[in-house]
Protein backbone atom coordinates (compact mmCIF):
# COMPACT_ATOMS: atom_id res chain seq x y z
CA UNK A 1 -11.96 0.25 19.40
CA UNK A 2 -11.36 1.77 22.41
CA UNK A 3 -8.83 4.44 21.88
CA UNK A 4 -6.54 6.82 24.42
CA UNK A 5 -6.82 10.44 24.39
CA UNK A 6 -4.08 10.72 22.46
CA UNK A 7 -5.08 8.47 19.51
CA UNK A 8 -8.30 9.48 19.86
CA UNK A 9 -7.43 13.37 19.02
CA UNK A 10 -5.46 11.79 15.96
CA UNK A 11 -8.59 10.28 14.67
CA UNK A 12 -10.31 12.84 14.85
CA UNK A 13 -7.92 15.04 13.15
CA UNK A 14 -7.81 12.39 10.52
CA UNK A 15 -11.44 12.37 10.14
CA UNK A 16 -12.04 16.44 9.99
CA UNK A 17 -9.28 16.69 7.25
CA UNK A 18 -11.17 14.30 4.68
CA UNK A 19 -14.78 15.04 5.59
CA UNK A 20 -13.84 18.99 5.10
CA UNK A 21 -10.96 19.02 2.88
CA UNK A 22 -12.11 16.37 0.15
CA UNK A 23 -15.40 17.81 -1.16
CA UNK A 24 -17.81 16.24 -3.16
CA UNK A 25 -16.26 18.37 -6.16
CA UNK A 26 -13.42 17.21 -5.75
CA UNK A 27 -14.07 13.56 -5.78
CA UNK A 28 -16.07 14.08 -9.13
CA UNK A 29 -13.59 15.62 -10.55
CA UNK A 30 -10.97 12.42 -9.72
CA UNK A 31 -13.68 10.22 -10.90
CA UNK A 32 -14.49 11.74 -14.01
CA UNK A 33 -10.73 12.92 -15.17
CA UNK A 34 -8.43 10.56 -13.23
CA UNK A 35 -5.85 13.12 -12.81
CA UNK A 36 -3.49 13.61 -9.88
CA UNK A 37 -4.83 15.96 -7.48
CA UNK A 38 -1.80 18.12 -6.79
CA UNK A 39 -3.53 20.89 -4.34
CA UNK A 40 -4.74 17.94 -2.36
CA UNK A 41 -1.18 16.01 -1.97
CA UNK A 42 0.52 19.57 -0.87
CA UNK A 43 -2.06 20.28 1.83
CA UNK A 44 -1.91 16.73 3.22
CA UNK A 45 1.87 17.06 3.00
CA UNK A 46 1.67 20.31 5.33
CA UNK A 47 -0.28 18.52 7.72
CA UNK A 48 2.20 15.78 7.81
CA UNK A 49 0.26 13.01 6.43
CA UNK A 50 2.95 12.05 4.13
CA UNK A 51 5.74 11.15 6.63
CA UNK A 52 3.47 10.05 9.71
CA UNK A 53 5.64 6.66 9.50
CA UNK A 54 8.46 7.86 8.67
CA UNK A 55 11.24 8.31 11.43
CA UNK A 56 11.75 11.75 12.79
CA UNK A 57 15.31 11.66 11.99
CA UNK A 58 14.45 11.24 8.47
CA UNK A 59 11.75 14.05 8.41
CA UNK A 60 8.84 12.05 9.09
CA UNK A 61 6.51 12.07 12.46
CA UNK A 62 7.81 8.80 13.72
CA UNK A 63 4.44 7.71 14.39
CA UNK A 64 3.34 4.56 15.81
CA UNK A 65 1.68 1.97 13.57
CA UNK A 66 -1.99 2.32 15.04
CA UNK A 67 -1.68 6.06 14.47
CA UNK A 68 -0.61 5.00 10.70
CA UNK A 69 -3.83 2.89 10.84
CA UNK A 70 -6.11 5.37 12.06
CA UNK A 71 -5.15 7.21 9.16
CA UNK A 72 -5.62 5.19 6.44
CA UNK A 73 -8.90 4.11 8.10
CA UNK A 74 -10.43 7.72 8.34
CA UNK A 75 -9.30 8.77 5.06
CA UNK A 76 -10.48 5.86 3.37
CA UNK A 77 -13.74 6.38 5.03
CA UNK A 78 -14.51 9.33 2.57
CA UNK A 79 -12.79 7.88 0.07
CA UNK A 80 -9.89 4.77 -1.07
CA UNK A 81 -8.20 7.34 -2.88
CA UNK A 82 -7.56 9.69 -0.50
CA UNK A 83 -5.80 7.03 1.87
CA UNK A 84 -3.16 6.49 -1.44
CA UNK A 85 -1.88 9.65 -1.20
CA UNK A 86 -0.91 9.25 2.25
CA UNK A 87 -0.27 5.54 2.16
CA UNK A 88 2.45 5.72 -0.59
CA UNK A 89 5.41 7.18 0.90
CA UNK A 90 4.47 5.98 4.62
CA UNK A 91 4.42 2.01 2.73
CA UNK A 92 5.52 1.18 -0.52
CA UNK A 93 7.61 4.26 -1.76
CA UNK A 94 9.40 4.87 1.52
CA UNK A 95 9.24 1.11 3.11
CA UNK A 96 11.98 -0.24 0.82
CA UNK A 97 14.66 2.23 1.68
CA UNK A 98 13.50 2.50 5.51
CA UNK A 99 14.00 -1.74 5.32
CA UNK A 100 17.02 -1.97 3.06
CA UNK A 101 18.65 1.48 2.47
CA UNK A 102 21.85 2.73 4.10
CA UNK A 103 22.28 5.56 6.14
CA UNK A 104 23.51 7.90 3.40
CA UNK A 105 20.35 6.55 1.20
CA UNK A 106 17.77 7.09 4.00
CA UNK A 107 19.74 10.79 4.16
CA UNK A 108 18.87 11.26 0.49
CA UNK A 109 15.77 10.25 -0.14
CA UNK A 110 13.35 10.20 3.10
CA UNK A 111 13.14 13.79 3.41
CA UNK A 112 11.93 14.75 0.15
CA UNK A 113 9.43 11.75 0.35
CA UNK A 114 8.12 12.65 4.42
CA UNK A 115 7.90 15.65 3.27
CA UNK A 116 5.48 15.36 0.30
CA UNK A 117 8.03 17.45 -1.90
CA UNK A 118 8.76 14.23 -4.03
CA UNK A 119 6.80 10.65 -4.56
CA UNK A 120 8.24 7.28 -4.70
CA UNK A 121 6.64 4.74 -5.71
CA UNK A 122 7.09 0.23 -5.95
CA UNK A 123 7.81 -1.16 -9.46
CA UNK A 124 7.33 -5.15 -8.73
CA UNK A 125 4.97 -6.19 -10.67
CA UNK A 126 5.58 -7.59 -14.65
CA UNK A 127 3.09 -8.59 -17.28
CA UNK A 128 4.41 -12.43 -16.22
CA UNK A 129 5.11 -11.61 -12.55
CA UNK A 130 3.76 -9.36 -9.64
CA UNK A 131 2.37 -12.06 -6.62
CA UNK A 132 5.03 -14.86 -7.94
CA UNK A 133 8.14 -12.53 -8.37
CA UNK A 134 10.10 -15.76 -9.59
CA UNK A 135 8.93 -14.21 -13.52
CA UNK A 136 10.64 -11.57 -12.82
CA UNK A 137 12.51 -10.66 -16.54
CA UNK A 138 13.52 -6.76 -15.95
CA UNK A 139 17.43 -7.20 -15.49
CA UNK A 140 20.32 -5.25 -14.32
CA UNK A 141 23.55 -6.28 -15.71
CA UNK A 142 27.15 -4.96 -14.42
CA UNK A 143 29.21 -2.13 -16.09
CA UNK A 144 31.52 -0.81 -13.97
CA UNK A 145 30.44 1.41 -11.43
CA UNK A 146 26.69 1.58 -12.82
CA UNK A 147 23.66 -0.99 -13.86
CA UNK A 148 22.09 -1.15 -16.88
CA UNK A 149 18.54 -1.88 -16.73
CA UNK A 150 16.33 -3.02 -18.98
CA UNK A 151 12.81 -4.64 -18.38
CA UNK A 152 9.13 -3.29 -18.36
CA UNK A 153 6.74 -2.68 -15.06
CA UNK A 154 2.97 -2.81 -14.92
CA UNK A 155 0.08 -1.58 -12.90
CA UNK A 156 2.22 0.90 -11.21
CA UNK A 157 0.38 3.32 -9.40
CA UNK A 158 1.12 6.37 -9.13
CA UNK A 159 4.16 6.23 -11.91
CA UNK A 160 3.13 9.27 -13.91
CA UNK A 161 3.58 11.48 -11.08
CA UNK A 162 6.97 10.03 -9.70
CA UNK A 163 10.54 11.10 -8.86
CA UNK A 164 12.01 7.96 -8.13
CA UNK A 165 10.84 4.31 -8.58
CA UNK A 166 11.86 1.44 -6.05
CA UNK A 167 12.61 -1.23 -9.06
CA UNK A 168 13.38 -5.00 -8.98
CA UNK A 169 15.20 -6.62 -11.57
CA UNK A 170 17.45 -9.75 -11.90
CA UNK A 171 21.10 -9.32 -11.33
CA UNK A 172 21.99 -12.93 -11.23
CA UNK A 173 20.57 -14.62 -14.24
CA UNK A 174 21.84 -18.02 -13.72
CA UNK A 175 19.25 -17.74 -10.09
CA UNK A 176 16.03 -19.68 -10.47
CA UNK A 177 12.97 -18.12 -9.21
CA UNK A 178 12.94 -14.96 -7.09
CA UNK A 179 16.32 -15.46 -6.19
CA UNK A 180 19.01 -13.52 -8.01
CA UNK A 181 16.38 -10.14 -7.57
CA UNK A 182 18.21 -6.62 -6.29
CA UNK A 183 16.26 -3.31 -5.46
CA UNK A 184 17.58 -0.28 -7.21
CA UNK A 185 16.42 3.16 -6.70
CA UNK A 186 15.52 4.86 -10.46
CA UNK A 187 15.12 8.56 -11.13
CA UNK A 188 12.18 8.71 -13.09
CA UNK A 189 14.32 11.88 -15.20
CA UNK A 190 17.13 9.25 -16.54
CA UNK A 191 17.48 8.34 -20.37
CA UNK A 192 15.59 5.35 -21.26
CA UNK A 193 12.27 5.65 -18.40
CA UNK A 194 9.08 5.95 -20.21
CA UNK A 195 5.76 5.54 -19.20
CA UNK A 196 2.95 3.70 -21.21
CA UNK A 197 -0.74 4.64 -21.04
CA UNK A 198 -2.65 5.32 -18.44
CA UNK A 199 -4.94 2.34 -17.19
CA UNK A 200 -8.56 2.58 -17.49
CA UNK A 201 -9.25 1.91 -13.31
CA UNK A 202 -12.83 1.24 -12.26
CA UNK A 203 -11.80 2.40 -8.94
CA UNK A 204 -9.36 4.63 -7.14
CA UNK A 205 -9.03 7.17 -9.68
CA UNK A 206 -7.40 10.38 -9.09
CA UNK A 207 -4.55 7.79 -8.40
CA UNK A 208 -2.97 7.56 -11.87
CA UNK A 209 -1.11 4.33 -12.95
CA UNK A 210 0.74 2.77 -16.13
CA UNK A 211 3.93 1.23 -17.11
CA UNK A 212 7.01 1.79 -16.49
CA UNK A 213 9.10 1.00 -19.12
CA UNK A 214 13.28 0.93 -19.34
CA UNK A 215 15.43 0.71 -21.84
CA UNK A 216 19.33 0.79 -21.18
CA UNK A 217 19.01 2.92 -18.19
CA UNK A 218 21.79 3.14 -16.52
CA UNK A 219 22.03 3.68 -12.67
CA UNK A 220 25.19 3.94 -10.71
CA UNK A 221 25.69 1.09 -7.64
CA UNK A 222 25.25 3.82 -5.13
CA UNK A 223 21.43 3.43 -6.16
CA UNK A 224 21.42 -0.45 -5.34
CA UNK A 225 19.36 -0.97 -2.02
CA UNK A 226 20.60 -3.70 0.26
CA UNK A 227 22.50 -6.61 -0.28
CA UNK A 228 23.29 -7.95 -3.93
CA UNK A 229 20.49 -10.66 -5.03
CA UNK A 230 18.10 -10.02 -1.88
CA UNK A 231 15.91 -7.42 -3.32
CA UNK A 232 13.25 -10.33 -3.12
CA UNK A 233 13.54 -10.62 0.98
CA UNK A 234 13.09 -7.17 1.10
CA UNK A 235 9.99 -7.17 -1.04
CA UNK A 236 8.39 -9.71 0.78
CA UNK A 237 9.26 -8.25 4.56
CA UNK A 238 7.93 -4.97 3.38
CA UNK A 239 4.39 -6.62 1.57
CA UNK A 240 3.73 -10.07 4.33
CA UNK A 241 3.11 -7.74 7.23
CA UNK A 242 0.14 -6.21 4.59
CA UNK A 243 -0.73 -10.29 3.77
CA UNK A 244 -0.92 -10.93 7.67
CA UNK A 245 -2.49 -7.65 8.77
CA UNK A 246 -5.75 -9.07 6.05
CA UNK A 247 -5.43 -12.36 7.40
CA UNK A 248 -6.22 -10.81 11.14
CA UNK A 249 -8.77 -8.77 9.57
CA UNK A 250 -10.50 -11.42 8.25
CA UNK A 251 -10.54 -13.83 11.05
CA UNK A 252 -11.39 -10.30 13.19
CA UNK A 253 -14.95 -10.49 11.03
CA UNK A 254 -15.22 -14.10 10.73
CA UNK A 255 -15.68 -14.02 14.69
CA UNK A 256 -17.61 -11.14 14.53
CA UNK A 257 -20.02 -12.62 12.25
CA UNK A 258 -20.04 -15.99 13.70
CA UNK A 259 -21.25 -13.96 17.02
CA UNK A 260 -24.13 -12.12 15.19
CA UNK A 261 -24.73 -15.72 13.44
CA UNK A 262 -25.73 -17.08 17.52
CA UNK A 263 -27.57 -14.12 18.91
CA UNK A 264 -31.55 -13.31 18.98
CA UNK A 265 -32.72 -12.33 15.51
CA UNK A 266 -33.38 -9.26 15.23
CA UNK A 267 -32.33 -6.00 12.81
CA UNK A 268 -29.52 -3.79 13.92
CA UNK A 269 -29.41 -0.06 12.15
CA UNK A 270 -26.08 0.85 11.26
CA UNK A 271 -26.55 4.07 12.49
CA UNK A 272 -26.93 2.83 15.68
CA UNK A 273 -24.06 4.34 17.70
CA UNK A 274 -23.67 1.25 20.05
CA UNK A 275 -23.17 -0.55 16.63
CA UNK A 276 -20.92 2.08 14.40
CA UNK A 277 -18.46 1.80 17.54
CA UNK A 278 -18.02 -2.06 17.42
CA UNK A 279 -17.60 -2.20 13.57
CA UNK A 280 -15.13 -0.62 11.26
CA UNK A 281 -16.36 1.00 8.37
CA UNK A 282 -15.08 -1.94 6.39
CA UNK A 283 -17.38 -4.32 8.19
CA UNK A 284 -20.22 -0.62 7.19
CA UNK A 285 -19.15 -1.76 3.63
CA UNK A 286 -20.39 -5.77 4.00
CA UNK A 287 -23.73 -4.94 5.15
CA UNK A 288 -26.73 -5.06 2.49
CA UNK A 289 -28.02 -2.84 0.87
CA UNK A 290 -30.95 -1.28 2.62
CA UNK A 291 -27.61 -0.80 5.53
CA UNK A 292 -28.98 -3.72 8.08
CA UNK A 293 -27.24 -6.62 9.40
CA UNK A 294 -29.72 -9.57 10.06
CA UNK A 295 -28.05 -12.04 12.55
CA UNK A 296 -29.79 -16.31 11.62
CA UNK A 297 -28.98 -18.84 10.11
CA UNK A 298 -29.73 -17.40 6.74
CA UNK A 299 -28.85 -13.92 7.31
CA UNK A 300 -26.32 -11.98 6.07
CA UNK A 301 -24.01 -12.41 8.96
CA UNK A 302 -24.13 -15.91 8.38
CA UNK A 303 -22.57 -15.25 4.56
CA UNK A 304 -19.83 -13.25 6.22
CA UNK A 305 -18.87 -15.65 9.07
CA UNK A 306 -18.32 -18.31 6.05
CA UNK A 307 -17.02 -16.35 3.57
CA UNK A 308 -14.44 -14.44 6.41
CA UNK A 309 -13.50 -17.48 7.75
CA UNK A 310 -12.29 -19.08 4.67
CA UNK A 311 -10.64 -15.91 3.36
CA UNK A 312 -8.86 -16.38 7.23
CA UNK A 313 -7.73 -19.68 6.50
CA UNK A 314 -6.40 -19.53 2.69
CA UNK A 315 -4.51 -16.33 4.30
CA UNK A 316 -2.52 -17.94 6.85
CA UNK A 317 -1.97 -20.26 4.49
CA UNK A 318 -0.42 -18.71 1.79
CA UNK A 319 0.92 -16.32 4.54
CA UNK A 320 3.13 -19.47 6.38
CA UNK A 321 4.27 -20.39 2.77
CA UNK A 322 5.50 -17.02 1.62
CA UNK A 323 7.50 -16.58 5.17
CA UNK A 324 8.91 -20.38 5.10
CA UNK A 325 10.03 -19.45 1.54
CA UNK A 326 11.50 -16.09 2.40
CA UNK A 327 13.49 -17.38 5.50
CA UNK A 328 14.92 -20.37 3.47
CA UNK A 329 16.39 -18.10 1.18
């Protein structure tokens, strides 16, 4: 990709932070203890990582979404984990409130999060729901001027280290499906959050996550986020740009590989700098193992091209249905 000077600086940037600041040591030690790197998450907070989506009004860099990109890209590039850190609050933590969340919410809780000084993290997914939110069975039922939820979470990363949780639960249970969902900002500190045991990842560690489990917790309305019942919508604008962004991705390398698939054989090094420009180092991570891409008819290229383009077409797919779904509603 052919970047402006601007952008280009940013990657850079990007790319000198994780190739000097995330040492080998460090990476072994995520990999063997699967602890939360604390040191690491402050420095990347002072250099802004944290809030680089976030509006500037809200503490954040107000970014634009390549820079986001180019981020996530570079620090993935030495390792997934590191890109988590900074992904969280600029996605799934802060996303919710920066989609649903009044003025006096956004006040409250972007700050802290841009800043890096507390984490918020996405509780969707259930032991019987997660990609299909219509099994949704955490519920918050009425009392007064609060909600009292109970319901358990799973596979929620980053939960043991949290402040607040972004939380879905029923609030209409005569709704079928995912309708009848709200979003409800939890402090992690109220009676009745627990966490259950840390899962046994064989990736991404240094990224802790578990259940989250509540029991009568009661939340005041102030903490609902956007309209009554429509916690779903919200949901599904924040994760279908994420569904459509892979789709592009994929077709991006289907065509790619369906170009290699047509030209001269021959073996490309991936070192090659006319090469490492053109691909992205997830199209590094497709090639074999001795790090050559062989364009023919039976090459590896060839295996790509197929398997890309049908991931391209089950995506926009599934993407069409999800958005047909989510307007109707």
């Amino acid at each position: 990709m052919i970047l402006d000077k601007k952008h280009e600086m940013q990657r850079k940037l990007f790319r000198q932070f994780a190739e000097t600041e995330f040492t080998k040591e460090i990476q072994d030690e995520l990999d063997e203890t699967g602890e939360f790197n604390w040191d690491m998450h402050k420095k990347m907070a002072r250099y802004g990582f944290m809030g680089v989506k976030i509006p500037k009004e809200y503490g954040g860099a107000g970014a634009d979404s390549l820079t986001y990109a180019l981020m996530v890209e570079e620090l993935a590039r030495v390792d997934a984990v590191l890109s988590i850190y900074a992904n969280t609050s600029n996605s799934l933590g802060g996303g919710p409130l920066l989609l649903g969340g009044n003025e006096a919410q956004k006040q409250k809780y972007l700050p802290a999060v841009a800043s890096g000084e507390k984490i918020m993290v996405f509780g969707l997914t259930e032991p019987g729901a997660g990609s299909d939110a219509g099994g949704t069975t955490t519920t918050a039922i009425a009392d007064g001027d609060d909600f009292i939820i109970n319901g358990r979470k799973c596979f929620i990363s980053g939960a043991p280290m949290a402040d607040w949780a972004v939380v879905f639960a029923k609030t209409d249970l005569t709704a079928k499906g995912s309708k009848g969902i709200s979003m409800f900002v939890v402090d992690m500190k109220l009676p009745g959050v627990s966490l259950g045991a840390h899962e046994k990842k064989m990736g991404i560690n240094g990224y802790p996550t578990c259940d989250l489990v509540l029991e009568d917790v009661r939340v005041s309305k102030d903490c609902l986020v956007g309209p009554l019942h429509k916690g779903f919508q919200i949901a599904m604008k924040i994760k279908l740009p994420n569904v459509r962004a892979a789709a592009l991705l994929a077709m991006l390398l289907s065509i790619v590989g369906t170009i290699q698939l047509f030209n001269e054989p021959q073996v490309m090094s991936i070192s090659d700098p006319s090469i490492s420009k053109s691909y992205t180092p997830m199209m590094m991570a497709l090639n074999t193992s001795q790090g050559t891409l062989t364009p023919g008819g039976d090459g590896p290229a060839s295996a790509v091209a197929i398997v890309m383009a049908l991931i391209a077409g089950v995506l926009a797919v599934v993407y069409t249905l999800i958005e047909r779904k989510v307007n109707a509603e």
